[in-house]
Protein backbone atom coordinates (compact mmCIF):
# COMPACT_ATOMS: atom_id res chain seq x y z
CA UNK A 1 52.56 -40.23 -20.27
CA UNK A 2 52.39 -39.40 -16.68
CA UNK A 3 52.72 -35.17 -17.88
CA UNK A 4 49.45 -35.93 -20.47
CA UNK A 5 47.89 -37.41 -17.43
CA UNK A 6 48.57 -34.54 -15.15
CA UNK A 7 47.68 -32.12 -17.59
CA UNK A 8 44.44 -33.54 -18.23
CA UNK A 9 43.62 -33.55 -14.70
CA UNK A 10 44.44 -30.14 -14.04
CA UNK A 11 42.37 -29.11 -17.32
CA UNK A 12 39.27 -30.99 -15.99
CA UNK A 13 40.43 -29.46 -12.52
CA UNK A 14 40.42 -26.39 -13.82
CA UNK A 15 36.97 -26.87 -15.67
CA UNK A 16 35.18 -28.12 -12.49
CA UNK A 17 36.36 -24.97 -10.69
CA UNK A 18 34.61 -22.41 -13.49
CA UNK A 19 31.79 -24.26 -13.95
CA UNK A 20 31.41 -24.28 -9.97
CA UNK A 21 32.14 -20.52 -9.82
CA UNK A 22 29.30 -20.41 -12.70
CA UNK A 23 26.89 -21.76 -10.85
CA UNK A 24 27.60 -20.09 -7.21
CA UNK A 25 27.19 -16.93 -9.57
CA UNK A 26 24.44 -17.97 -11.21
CA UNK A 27 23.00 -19.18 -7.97
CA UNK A 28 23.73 -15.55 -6.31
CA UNK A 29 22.39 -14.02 -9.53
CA UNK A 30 18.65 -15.68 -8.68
CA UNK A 31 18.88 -15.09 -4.85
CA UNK A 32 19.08 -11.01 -5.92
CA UNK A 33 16.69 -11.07 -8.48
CA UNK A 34 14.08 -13.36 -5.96
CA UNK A 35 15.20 -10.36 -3.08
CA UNK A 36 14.73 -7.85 -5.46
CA UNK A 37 10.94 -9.10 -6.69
CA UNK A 38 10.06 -10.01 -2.82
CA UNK A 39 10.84 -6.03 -2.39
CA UNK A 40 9.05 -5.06 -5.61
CA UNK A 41 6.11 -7.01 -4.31
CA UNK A 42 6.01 -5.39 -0.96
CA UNK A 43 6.52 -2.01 -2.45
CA UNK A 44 3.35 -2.41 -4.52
CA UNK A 45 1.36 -4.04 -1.40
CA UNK A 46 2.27 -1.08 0.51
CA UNK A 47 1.44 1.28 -2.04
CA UNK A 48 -2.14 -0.36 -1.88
CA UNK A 49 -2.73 -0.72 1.51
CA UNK A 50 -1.74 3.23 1.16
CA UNK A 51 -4.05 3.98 -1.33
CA UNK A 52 -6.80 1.63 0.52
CA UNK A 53 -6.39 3.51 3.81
CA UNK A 54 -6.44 7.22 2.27
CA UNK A 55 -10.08 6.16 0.29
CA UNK A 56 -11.58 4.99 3.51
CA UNK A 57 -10.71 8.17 5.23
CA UNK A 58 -11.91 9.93 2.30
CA UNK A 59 -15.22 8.03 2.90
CA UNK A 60 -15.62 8.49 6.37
CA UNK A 61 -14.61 12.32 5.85
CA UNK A 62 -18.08 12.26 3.08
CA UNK A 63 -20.07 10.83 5.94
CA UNK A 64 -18.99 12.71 8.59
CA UNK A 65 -19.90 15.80 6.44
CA UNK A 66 -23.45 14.16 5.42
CA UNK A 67 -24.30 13.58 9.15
CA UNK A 68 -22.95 17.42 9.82
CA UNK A 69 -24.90 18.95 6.88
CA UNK A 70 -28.24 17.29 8.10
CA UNK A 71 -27.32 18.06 11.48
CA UNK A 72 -27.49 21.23 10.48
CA UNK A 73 -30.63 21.09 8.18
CA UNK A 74 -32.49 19.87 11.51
CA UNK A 75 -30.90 22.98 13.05
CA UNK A 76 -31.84 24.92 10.77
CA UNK A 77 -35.48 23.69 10.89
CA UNK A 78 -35.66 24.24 14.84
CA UNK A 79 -34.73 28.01 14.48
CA UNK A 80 -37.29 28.26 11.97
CA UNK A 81 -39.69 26.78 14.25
CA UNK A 82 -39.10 28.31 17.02
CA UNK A 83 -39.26 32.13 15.54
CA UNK A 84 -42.40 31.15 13.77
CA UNK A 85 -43.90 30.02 17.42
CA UNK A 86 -42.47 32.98 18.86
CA UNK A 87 -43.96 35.03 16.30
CA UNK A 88 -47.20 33.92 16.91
CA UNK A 89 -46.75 34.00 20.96
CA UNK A 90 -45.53 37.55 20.64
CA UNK A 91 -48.58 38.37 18.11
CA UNK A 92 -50.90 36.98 20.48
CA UNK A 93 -49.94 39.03 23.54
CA UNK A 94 -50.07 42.45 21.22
């Protein structure tokens, strides 16, 4: 009677301590997979913040080149100018 008894403790014993180990590795099984989509998450916001920052310096690169070409349009214009009216001045004198 009192062996039964004993042995039926250490069998629920026994039970209790795999079914805690289940769940501390079932517990530690979530905690990774939470770490691991936390860093899957951050990976993809970085990769967007990347690809974010590299098309606003592609824009301001376009702009910068805009405001440079016309720039040099206006340039371009003044030289024009200015040999026409020297033209002329140097016509004039001869």
């Amino acid at each position: 009677m009192q062996l039964s008894g004993t042995e039926a403790y250490m069998r629920r014993s026994d039970s209790l301590k795999r079914a805690e180990q289940r769940a501390r590795e079932e517990s530690e099984k979530l905690r990774q997979q939470e770490r691991e989509q936390i860093a899957e998450k951050r990976k993809r916001d970085l990769t967007l913040r990347a690809r974010i920052a590299a098309k606003a310096e592609e824009k301001k690169l376009e702009l910068l080149f805009l405001q440079w070409s016309e720039h040099h349009k206006k340039l371009g214009n003044f030289i024009r100018l200015f040999l026409i009216l020297v033209q002329v001045s140097y016509s004039q004198f001869y």
